[in-house]
PDB file of N, CA and C in Angstrom:
ATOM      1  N   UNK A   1     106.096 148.440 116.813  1.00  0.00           N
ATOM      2  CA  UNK A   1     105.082 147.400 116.916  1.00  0.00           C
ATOM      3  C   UNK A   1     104.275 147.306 115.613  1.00  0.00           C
ATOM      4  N   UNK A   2     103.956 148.307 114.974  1.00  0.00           N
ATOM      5  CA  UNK A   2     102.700 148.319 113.850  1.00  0.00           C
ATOM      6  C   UNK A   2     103.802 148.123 112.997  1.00  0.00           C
ATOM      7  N   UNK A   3     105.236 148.332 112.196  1.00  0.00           N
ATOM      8  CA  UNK A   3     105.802 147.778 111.733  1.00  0.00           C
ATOM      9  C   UNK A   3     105.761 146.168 111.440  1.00  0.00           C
ATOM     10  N   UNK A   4     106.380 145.576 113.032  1.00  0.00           N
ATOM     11  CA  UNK A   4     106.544 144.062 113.198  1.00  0.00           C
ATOM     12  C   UNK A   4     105.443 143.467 112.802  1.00  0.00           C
ATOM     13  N   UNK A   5     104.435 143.670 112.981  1.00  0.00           N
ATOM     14  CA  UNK A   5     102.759 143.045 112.525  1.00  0.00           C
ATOM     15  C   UNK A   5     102.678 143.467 110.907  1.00  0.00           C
ATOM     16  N   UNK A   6     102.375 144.700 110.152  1.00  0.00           N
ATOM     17  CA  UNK A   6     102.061 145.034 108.972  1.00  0.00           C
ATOM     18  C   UNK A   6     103.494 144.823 108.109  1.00  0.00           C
ATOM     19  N   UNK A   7     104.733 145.258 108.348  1.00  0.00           N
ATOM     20  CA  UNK A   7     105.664 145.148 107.594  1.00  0.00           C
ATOM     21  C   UNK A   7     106.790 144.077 107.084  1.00  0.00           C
ATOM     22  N   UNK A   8     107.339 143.156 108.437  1.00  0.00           N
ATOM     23  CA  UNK A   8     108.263 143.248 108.626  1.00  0.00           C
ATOM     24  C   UNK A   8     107.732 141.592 107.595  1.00  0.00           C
ATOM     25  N   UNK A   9     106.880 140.898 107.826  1.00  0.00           N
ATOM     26  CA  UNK A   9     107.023 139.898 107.401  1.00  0.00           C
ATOM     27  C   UNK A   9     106.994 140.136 105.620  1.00  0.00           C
ATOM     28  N   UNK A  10     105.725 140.915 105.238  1.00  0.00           N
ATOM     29  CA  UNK A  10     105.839 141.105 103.329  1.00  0.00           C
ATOM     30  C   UNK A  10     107.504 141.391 102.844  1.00  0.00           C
ATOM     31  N   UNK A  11     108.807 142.367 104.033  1.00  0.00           N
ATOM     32  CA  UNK A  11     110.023 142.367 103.329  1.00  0.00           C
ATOM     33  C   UNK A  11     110.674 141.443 103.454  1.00  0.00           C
ATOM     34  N   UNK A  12     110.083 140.444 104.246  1.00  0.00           N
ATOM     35  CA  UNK A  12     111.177 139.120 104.105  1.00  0.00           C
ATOM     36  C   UNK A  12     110.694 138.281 102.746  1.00  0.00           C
ATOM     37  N   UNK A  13     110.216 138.674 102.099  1.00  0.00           N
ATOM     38  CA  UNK A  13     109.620 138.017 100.623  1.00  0.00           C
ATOM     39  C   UNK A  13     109.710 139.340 100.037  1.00  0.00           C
ATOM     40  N   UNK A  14     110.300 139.918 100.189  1.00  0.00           N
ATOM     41  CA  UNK A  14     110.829 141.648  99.339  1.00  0.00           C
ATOM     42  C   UNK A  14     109.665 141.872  98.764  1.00  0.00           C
ATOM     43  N   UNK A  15     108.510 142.319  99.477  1.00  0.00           N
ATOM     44  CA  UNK A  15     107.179 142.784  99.088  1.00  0.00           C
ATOM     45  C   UNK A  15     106.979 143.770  99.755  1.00  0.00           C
ATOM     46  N   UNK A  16     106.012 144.933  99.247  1.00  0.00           N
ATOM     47  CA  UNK A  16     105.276 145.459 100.309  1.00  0.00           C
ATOM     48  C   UNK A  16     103.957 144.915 100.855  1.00  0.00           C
ATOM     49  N   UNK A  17     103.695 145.905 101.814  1.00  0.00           N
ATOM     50  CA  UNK A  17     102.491 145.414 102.374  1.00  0.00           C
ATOM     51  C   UNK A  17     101.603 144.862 101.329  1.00  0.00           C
ATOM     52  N   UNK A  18     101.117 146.092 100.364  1.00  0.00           N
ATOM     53  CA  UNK A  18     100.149 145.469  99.709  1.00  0.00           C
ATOM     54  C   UNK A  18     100.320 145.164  97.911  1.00  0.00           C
ATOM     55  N   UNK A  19     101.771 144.678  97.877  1.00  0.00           N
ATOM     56  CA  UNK A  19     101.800 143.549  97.287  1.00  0.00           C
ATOM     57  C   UNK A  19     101.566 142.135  98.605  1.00  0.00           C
ATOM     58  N   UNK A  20     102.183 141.906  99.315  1.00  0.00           N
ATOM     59  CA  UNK A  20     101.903 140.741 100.129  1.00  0.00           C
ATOM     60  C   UNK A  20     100.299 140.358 100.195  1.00  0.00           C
ATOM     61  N   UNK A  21      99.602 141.283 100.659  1.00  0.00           N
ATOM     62  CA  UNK A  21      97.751 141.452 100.524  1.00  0.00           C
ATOM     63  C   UNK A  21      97.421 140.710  98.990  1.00  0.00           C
ATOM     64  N   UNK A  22      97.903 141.191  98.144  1.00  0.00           N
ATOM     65  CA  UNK A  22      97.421 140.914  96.888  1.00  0.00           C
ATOM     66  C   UNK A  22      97.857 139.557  96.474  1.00  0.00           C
ATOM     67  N   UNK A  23      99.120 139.132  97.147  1.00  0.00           N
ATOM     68  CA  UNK A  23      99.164 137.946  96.850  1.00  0.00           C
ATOM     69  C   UNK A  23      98.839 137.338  97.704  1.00  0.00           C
ATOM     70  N   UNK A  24      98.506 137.108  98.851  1.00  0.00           N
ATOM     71  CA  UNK A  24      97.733 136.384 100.015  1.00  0.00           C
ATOM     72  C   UNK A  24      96.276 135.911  99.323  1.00  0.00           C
ATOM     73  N   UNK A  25      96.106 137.265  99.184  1.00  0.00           N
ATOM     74  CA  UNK A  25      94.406 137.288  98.644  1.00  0.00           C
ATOM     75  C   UNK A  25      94.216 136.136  97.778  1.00  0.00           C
ATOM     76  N   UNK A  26      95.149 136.243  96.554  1.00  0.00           N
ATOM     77  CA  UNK A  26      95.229 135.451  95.800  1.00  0.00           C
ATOM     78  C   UNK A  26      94.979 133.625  96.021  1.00  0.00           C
ATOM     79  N   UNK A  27      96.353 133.952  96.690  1.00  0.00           N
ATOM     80  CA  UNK A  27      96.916 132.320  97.018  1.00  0.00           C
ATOM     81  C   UNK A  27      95.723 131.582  98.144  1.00  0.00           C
ATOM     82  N   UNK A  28      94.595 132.634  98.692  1.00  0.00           N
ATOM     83  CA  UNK A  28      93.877 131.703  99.824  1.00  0.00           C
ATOM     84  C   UNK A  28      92.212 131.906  98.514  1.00  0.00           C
ATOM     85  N   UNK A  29      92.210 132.682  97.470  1.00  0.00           N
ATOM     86  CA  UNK A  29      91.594 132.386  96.856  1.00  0.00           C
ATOM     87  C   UNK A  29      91.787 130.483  95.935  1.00  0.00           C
ATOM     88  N   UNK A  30      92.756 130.309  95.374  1.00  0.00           N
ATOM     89  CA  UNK A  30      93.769 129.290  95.196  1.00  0.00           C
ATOM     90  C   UNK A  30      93.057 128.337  95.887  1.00  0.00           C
ATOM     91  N   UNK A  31      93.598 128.491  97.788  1.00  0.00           N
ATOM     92  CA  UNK A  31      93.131 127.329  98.198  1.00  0.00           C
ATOM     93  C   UNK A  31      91.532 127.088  98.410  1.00  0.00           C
ATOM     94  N   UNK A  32      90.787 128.077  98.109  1.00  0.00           N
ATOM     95  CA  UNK A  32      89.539 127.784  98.440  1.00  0.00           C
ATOM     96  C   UNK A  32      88.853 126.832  97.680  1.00  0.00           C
ATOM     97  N   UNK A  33      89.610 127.452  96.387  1.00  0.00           N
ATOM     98  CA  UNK A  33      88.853 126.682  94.956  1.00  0.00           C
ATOM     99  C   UNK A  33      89.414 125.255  95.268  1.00  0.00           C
ATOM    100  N   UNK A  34      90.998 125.244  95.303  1.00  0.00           N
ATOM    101  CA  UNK A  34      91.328 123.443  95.895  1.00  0.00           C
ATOM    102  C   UNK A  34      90.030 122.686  96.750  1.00  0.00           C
ATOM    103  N   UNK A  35      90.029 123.279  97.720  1.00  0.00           N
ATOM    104  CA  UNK A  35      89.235 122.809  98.823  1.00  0.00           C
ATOM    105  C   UNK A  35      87.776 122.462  98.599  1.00  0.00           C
ATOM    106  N   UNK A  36      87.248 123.174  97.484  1.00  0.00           N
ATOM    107  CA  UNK A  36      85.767 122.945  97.264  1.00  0.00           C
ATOM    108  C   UNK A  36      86.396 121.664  95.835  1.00  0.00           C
ATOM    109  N   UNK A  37      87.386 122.154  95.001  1.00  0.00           N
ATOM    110  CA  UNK A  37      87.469 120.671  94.341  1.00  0.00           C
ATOM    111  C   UNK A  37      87.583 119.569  95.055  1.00  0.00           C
ATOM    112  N   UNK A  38      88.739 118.819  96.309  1.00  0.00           N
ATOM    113  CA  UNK A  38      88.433 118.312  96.771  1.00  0.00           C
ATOM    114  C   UNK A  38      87.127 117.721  97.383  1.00  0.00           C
ATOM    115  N   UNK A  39      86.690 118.577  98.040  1.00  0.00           N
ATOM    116  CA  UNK A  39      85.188 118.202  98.026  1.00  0.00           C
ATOM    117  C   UNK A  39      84.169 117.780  97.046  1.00  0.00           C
ATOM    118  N   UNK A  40      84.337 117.965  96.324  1.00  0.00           N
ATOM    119  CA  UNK A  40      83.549 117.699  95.091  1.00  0.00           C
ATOM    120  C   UNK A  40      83.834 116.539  94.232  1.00  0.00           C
ATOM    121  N   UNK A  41      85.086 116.061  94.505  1.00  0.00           N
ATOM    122  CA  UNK A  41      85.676 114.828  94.170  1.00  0.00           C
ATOM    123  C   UNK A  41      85.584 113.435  95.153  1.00  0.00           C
ATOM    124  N   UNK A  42      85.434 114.087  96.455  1.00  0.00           N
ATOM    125  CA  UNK A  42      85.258 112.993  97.840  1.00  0.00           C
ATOM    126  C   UNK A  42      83.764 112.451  97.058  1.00  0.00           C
ATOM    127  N   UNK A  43      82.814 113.608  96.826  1.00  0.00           N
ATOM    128  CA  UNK A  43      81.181 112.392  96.560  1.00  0.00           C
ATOM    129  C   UNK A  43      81.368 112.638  95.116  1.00  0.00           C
ATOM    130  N   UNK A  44      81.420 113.114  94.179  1.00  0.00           N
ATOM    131  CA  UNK A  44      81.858 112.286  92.749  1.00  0.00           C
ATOM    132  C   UNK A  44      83.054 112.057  92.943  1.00  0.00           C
ATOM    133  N   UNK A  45      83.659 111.172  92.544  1.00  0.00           N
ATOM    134  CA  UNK A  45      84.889 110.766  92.309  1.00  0.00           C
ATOM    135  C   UNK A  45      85.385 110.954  90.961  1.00  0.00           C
ATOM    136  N   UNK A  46      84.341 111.136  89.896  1.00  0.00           N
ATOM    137  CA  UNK A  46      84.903 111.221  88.455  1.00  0.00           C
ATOM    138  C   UNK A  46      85.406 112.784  88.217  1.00  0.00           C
ATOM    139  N   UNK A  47      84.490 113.694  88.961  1.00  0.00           N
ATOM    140  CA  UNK A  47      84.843 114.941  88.666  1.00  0.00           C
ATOM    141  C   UNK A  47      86.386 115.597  89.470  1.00  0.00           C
ATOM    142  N   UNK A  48      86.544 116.701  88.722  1.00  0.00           N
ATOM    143  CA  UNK A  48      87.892 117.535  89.579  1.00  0.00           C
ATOM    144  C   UNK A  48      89.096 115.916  90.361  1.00  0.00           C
ATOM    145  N   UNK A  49      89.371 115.187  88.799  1.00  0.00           N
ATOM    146  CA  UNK A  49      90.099 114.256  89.770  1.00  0.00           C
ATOM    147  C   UNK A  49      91.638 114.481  90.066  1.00  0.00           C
ATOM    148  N   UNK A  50      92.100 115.566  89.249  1.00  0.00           N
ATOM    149  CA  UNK A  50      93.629 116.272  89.501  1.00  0.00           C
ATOM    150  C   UNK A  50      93.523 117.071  89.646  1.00  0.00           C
ATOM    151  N   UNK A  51      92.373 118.187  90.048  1.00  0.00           N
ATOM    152  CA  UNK A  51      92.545 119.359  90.017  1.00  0.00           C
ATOM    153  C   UNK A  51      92.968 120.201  91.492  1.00  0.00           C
ATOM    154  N   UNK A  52      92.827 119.680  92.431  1.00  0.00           N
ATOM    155  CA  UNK A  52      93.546 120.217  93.803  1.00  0.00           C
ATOM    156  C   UNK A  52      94.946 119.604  93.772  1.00  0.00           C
ATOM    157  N   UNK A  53      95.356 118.595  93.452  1.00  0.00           N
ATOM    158  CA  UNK A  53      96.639 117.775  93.304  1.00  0.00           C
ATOM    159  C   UNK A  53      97.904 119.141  92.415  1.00  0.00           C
ATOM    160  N   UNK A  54      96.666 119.836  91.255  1.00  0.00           N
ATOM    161  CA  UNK A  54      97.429 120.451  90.665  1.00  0.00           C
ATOM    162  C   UNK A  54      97.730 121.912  90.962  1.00  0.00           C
ATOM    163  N   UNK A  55      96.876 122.172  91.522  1.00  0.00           N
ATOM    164  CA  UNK A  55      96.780 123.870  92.079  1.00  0.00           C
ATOM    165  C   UNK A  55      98.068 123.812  93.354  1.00  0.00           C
ATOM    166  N   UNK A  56      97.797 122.581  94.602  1.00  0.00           N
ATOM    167  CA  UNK A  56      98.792 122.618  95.767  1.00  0.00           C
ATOM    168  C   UNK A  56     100.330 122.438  94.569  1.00  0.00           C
ATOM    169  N   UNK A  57     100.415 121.946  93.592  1.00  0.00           N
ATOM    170  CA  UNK A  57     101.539 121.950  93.114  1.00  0.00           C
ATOM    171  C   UNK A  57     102.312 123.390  92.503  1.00  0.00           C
ATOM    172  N   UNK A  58     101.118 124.114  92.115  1.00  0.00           N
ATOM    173  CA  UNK A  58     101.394 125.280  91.356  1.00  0.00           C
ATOM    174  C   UNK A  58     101.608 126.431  92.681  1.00  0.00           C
ATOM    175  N   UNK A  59     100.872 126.406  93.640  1.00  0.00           N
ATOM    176  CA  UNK A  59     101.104 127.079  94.733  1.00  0.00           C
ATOM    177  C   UNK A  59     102.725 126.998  95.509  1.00  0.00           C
ATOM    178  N   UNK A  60     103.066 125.771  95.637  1.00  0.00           N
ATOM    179  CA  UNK A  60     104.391 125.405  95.739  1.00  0.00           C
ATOM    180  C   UNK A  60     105.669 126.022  94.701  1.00  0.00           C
ATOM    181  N   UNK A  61     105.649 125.765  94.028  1.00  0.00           N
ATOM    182  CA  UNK A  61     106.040 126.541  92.605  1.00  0.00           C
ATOM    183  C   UNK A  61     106.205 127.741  93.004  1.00  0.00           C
ATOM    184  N   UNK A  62     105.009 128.819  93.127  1.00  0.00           N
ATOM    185  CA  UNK A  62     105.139 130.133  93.348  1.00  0.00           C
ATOM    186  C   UNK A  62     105.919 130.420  94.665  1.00  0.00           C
ATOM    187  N   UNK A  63     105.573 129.706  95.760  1.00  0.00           N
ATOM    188  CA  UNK A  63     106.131 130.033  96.955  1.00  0.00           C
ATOM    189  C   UNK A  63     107.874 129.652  97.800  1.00  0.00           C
ATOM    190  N   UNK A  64     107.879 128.349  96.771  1.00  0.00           N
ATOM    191  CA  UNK A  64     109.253 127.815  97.120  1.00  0.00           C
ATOM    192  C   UNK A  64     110.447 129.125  97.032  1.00  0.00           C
ATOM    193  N   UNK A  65     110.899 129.015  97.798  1.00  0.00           N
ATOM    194  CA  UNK A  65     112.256 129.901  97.608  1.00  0.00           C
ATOM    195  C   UNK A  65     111.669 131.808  97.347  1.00  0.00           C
ATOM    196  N   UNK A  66     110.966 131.864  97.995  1.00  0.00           N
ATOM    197  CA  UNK A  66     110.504 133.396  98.083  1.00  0.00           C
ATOM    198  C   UNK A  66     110.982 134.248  99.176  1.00  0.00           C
ATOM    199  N   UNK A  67     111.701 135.201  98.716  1.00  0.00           N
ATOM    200  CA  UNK A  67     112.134 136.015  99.833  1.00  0.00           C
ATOM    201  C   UNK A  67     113.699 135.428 100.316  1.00  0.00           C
ATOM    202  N   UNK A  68     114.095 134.196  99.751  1.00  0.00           N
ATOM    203  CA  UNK A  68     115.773 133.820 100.172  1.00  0.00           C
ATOM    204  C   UNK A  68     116.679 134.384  99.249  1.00  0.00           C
TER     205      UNK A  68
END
């Protein structure tokens, strides 16, 4: 059981646990910053005007084809 929960998913992306942590951490750091650019672009519109457009792209990038 503590396997299937902590392990089993980081080796299907041939990670360990805490590489997987470190890049989780990462990647929801990633989306946070997206998410407050977005926001910040909904009431200015001039500011951050590619900058979530470009991060969900770079996130994609890293994640496509991980672990196949």
């Amino acid at each position: 059981m503590i396997a299937r929960i902590f392990l089993d998913h980081p080796a299907s992306v041939e990670e360990t646990y805490f590489e997987h942590l470190r890049f989780a951490g990462w990647f929801a750091g990633k989306l946070f910053f997206a998410g407050f650019a977005a926001l910040v672009h909904a009431i200015l519109p001039c500011c951050f005007e590619k900058t979530a457009s470009t991060i969900i792209a770079e996130l994609y990038e890293r994640t496509h084809n991980r672990g196949s």
